[in-house]
C-alpha atoms as a PDB file:
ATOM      1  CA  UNK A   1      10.610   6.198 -23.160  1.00  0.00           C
ATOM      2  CA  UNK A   2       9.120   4.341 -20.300  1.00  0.00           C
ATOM      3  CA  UNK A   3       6.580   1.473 -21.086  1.00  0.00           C
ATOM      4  CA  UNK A   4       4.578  -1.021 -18.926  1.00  0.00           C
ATOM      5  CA  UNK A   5       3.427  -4.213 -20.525  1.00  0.00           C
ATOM      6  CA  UNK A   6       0.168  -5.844 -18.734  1.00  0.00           C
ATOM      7  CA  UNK A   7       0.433  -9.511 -18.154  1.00  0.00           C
ATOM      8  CA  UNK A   8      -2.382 -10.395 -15.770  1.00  0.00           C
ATOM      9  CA  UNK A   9      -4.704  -9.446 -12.661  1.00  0.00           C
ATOM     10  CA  UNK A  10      -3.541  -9.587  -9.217  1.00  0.00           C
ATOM     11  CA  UNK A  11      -6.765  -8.382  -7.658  1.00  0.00           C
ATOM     12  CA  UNK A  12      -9.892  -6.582  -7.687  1.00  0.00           C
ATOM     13  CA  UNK A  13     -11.856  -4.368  -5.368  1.00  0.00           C
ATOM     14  CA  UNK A  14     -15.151  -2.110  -5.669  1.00  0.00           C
ATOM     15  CA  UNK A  15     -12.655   0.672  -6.769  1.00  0.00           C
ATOM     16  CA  UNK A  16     -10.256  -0.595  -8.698  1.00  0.00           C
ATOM     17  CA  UNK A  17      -8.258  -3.559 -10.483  1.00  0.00           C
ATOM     18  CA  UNK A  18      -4.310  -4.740  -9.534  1.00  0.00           C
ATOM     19  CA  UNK A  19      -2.415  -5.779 -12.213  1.00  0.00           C
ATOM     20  CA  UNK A  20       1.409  -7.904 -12.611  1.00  0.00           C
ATOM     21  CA  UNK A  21       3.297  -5.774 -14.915  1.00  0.00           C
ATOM     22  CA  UNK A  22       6.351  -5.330 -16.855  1.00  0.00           C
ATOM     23  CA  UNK A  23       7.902  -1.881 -16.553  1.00  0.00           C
ATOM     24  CA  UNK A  24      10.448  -0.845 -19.081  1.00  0.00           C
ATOM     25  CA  UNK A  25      12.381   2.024 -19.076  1.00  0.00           C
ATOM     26  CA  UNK A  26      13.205   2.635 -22.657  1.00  0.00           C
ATOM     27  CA  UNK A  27      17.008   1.702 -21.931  1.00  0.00           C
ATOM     28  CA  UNK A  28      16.869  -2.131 -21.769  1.00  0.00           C
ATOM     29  CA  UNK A  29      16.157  -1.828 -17.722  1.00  0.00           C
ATOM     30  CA  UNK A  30      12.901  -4.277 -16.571  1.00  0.00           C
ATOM     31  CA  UNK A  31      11.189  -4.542 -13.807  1.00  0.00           C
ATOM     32  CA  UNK A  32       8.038  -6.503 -12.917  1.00  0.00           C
ATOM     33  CA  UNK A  33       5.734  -4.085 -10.668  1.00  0.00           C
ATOM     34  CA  UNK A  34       2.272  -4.373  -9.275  1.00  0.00           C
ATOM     35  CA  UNK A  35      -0.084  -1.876 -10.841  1.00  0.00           C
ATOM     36  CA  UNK A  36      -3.382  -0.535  -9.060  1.00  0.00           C
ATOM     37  CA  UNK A  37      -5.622   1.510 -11.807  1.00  0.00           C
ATOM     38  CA  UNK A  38      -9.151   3.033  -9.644  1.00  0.00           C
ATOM     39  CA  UNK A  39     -11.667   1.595 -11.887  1.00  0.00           C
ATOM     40  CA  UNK A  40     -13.613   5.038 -11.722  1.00  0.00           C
ATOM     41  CA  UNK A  41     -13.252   8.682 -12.714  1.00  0.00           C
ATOM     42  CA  UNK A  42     -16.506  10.066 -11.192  1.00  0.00           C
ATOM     43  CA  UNK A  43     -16.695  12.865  -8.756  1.00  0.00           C
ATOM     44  CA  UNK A  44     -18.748  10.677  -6.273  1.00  0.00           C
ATOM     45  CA  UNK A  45     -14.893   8.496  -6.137  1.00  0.00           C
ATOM     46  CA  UNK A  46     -13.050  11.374  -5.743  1.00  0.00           C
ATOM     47  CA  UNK A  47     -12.561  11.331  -1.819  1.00  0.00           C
ATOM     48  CA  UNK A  48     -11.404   7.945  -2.711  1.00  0.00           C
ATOM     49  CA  UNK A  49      -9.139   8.378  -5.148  1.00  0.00           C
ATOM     50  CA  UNK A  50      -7.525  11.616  -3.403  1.00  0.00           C
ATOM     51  CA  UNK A  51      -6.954   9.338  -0.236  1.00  0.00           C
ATOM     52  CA  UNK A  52      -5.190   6.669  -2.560  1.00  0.00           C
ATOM     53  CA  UNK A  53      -2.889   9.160  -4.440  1.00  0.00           C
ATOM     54  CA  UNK A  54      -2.474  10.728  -0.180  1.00  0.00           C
ATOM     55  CA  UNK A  55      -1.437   6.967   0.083  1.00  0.00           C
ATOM     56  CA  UNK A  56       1.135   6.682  -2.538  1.00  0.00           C
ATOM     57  CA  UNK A  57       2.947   9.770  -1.436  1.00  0.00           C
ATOM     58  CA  UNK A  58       2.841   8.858   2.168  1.00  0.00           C
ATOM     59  CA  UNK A  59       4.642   5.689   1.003  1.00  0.00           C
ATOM     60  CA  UNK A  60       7.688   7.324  -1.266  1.00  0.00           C
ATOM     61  CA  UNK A  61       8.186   9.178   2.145  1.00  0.00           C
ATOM     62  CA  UNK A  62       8.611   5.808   4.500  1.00  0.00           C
ATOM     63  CA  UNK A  63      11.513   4.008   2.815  1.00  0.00           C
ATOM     64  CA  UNK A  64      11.239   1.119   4.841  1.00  0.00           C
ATOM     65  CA  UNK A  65      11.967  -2.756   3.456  1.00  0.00           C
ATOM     66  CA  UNK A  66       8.846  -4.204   5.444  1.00  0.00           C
ATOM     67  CA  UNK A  67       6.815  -1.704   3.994  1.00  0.00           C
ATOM     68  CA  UNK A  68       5.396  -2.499  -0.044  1.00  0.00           C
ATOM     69  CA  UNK A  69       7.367   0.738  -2.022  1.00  0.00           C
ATOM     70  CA  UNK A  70       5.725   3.154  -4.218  1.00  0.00           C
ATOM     71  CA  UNK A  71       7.359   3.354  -7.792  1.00  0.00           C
ATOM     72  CA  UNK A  72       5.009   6.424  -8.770  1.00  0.00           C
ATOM     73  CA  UNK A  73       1.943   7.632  -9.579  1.00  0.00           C
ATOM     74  CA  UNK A  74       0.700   7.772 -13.261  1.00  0.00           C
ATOM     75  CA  UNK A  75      -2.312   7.982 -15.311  1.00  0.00           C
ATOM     76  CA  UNK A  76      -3.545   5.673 -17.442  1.00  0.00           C
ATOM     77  CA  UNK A  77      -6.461   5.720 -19.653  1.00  0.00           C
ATOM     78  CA  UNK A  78      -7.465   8.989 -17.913  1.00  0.00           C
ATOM     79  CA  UNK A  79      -7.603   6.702 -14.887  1.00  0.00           C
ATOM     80  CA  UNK A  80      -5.462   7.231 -11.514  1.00  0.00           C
ATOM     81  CA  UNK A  81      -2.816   4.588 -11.311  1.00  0.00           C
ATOM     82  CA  UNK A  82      -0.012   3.568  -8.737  1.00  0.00           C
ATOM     83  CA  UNK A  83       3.177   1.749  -9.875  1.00  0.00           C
ATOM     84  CA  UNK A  84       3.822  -0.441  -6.989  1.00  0.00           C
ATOM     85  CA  UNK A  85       6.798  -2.822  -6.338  1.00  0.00           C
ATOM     86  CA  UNK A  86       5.644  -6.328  -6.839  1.00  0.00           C
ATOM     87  CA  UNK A  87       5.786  -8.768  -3.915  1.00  0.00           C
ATOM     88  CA  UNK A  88       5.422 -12.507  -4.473  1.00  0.00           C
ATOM     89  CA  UNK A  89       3.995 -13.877  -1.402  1.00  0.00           C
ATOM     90  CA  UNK A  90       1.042 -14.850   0.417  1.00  0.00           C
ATOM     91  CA  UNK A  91      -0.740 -12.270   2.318  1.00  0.00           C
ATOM     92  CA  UNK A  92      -1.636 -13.862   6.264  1.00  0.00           C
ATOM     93  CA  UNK A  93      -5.527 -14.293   5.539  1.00  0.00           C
ATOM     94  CA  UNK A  94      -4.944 -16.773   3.032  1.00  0.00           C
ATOM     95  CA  UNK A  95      -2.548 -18.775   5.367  1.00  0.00           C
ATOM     96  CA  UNK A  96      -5.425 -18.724   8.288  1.00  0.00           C
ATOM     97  CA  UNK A  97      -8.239 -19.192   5.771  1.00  0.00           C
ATOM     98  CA  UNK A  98      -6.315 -22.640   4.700  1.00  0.00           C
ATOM     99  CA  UNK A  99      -6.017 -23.524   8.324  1.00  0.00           C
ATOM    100  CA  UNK A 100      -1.770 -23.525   8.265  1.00  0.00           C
ATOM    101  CA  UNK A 101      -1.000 -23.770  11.618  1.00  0.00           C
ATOM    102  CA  UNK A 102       2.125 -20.973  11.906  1.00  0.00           C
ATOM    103  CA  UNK A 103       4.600 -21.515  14.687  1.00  0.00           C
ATOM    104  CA  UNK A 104       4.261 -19.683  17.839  1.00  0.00           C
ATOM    105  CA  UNK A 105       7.767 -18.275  17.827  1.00  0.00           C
ATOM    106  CA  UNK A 106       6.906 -17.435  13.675  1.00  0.00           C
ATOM    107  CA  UNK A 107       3.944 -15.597  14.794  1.00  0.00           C
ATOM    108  CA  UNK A 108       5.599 -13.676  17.484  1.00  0.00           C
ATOM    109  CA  UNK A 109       8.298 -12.536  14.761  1.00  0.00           C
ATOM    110  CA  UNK A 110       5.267 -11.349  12.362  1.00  0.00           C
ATOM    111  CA  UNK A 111       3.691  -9.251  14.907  1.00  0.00           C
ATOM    112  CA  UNK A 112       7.327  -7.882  16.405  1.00  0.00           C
ATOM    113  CA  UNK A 113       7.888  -6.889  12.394  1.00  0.00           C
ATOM    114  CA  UNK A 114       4.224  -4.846  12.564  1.00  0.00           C
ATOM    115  CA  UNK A 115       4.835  -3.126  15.614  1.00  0.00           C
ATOM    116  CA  UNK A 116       8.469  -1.917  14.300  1.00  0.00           C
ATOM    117  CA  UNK A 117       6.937  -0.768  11.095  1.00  0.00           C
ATOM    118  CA  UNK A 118       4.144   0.877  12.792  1.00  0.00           C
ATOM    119  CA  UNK A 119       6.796   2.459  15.201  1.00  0.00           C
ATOM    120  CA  UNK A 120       9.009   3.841  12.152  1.00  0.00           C
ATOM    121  CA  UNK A 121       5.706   5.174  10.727  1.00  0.00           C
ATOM    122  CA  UNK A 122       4.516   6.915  13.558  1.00  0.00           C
ATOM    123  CA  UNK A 123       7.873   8.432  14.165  1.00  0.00           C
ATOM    124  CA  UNK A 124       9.271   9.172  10.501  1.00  0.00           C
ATOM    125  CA  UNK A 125       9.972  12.986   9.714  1.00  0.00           C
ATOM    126  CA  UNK A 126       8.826  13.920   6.416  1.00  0.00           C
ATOM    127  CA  UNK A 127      12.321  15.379   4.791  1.00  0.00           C
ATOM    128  CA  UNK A 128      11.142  18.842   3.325  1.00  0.00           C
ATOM    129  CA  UNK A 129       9.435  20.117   6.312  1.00  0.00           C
ATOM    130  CA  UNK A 130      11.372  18.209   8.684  1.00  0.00           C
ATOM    131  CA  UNK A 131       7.874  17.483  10.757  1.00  0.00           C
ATOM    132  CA  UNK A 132       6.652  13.856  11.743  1.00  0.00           C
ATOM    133  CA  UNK A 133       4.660  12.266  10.151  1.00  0.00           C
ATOM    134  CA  UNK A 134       2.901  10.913  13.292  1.00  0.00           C
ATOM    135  CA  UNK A 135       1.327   8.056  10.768  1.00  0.00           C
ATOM    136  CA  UNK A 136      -1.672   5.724  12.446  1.00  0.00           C
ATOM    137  CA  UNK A 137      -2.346   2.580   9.533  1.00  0.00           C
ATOM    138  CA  UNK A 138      -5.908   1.847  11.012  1.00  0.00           C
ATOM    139  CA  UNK A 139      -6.487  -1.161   8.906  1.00  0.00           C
ATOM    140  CA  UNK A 140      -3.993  -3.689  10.398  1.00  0.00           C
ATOM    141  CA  UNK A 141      -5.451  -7.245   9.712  1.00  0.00           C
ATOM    142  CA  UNK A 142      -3.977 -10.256   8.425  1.00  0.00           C
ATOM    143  CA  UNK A 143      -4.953  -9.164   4.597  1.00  0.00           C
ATOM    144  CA  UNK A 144      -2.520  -6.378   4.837  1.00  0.00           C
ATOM    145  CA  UNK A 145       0.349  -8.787   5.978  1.00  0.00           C
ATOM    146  CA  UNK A 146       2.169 -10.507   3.228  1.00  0.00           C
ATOM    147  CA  UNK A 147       4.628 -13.228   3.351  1.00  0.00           C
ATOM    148  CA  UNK A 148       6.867 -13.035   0.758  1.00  0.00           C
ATOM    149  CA  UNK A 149       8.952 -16.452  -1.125  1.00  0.00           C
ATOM    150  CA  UNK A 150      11.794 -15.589   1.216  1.00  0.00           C
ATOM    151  CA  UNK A 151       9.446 -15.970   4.529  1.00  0.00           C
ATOM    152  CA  UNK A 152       9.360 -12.038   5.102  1.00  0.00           C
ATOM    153  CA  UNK A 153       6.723 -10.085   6.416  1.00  0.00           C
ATOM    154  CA  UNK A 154       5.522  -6.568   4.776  1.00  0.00           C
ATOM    155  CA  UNK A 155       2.857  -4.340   5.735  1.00  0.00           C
ATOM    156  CA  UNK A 156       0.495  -3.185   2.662  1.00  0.00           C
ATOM    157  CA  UNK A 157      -2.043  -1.078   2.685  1.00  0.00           C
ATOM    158  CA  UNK A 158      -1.930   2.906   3.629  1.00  0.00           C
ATOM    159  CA  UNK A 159      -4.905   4.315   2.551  1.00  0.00           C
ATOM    160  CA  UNK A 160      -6.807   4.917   4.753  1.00  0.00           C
ATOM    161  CA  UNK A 161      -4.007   6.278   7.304  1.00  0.00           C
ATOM    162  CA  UNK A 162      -3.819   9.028   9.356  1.00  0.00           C
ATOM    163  CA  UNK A 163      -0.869  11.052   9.089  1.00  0.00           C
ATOM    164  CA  UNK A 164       0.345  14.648   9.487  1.00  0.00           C
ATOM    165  CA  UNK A 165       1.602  16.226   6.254  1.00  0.00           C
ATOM    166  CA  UNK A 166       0.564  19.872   4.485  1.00  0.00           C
ATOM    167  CA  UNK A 167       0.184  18.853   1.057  1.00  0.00           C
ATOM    168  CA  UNK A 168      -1.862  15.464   1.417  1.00  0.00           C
ATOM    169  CA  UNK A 169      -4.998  16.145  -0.487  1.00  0.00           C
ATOM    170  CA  UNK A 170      -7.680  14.528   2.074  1.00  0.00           C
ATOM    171  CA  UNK A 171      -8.092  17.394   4.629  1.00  0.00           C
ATOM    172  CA  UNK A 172      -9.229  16.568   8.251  1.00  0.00           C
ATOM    173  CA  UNK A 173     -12.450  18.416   7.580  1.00  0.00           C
ATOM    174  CA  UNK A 174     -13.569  16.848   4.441  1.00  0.00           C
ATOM    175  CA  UNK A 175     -14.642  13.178   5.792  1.00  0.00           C
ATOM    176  CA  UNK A 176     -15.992  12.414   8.804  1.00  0.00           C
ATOM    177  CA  UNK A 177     -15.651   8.708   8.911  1.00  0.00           C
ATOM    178  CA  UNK A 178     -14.771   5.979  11.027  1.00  0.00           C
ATOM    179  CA  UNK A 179     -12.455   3.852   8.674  1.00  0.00           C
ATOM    180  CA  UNK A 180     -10.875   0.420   9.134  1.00  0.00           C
ATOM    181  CA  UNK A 181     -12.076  -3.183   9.176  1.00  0.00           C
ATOM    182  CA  UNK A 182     -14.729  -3.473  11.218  1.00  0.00           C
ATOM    183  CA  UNK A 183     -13.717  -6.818  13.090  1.00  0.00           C
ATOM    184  CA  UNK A 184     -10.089  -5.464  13.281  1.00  0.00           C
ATOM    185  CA  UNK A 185     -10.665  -1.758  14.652  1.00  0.00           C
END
């Protein structure tokens, strides 16, 4: 039987908590995974937590190694959770908010790594239907780019993306929004 032992808090947000964890599949295999629980049940959340389950299906459909992978989704507590792959690293906002000067050519590569990700997102074909995807992020900023320990870039942070697929729960009709970060849109 599968088991996930809680050892501390990645990070927090008005909607929910991130958590390191250890995942254990009942058969001696263990992984450490990142684990987002949405702090809320209540209806008023439930656009919100629709578009982050949307988000964790749109990401077990773009297998891509620059993009953070969806393990599953789960409940826990009663409460919507996503098993996430857990990245050690340092996401870019960090790196400008303690004034590390990056090197133009290692900037360059960063934002060559976005724009292929973004390209294979845009243009992946969702395998049942065999349609694209046609996947917009709208929330690239530098707190959705993380570094990992071996100097890699990956792109976090679906959900709030626009993509094409028939059994996402968030229908066009059902928000009206403008959604991103506001400095960044």
């Amino acid at each position: 039987m599968r088991s996930l032992s809680f050892f501390r808090t990645i990070g927090a947000g008005a909607f929910g908590t991130v958590y390191l964890a250890e995942l254990n599949s009942g058969q001696n295999f263990r992984r450490n995974i990142a684990v987002k629980i949405m702090s809320s049940t209540e209806e008023k959340d439930l656009l919100f937590v629709k578009r982050m389950r949307d988000e964790a299906r749109l990401l077990g459909l773009l297998q891509d190694d620059e993009i953070l992978q969806v393990i599953g989704l789960e409940k826990i507590e009663s409460k919507d959770a996503i098993l996430m792959e857990y990245v050690e690293g340092i996401d870019l906002a960090k790196i400008i908010a303690q004034k590390y000067q990056l090197p133009h050519k290692t900037i360059a590569t960063i934002g060559a790594i976005c724009s292929g990700v973004l390209h294979r997102a845009h243009t992946a074909i969702d395998p049942r239907t065999h349609k694209p995807l046609n996947v917009i992020h709208r929330d690239i900023k530098p707190a959705n780019v993380i570094i990992d320990k071996e100097g890699f870039a990956r792109l976090l942070d679906f959900g709030i993306a626009s993509f094409f697929k028939v059994d996402k729960e968030i229908q066009p009709d059902e928000t009206r929004l403008i959604l991103g970060t506001e400095a960044y849109m």
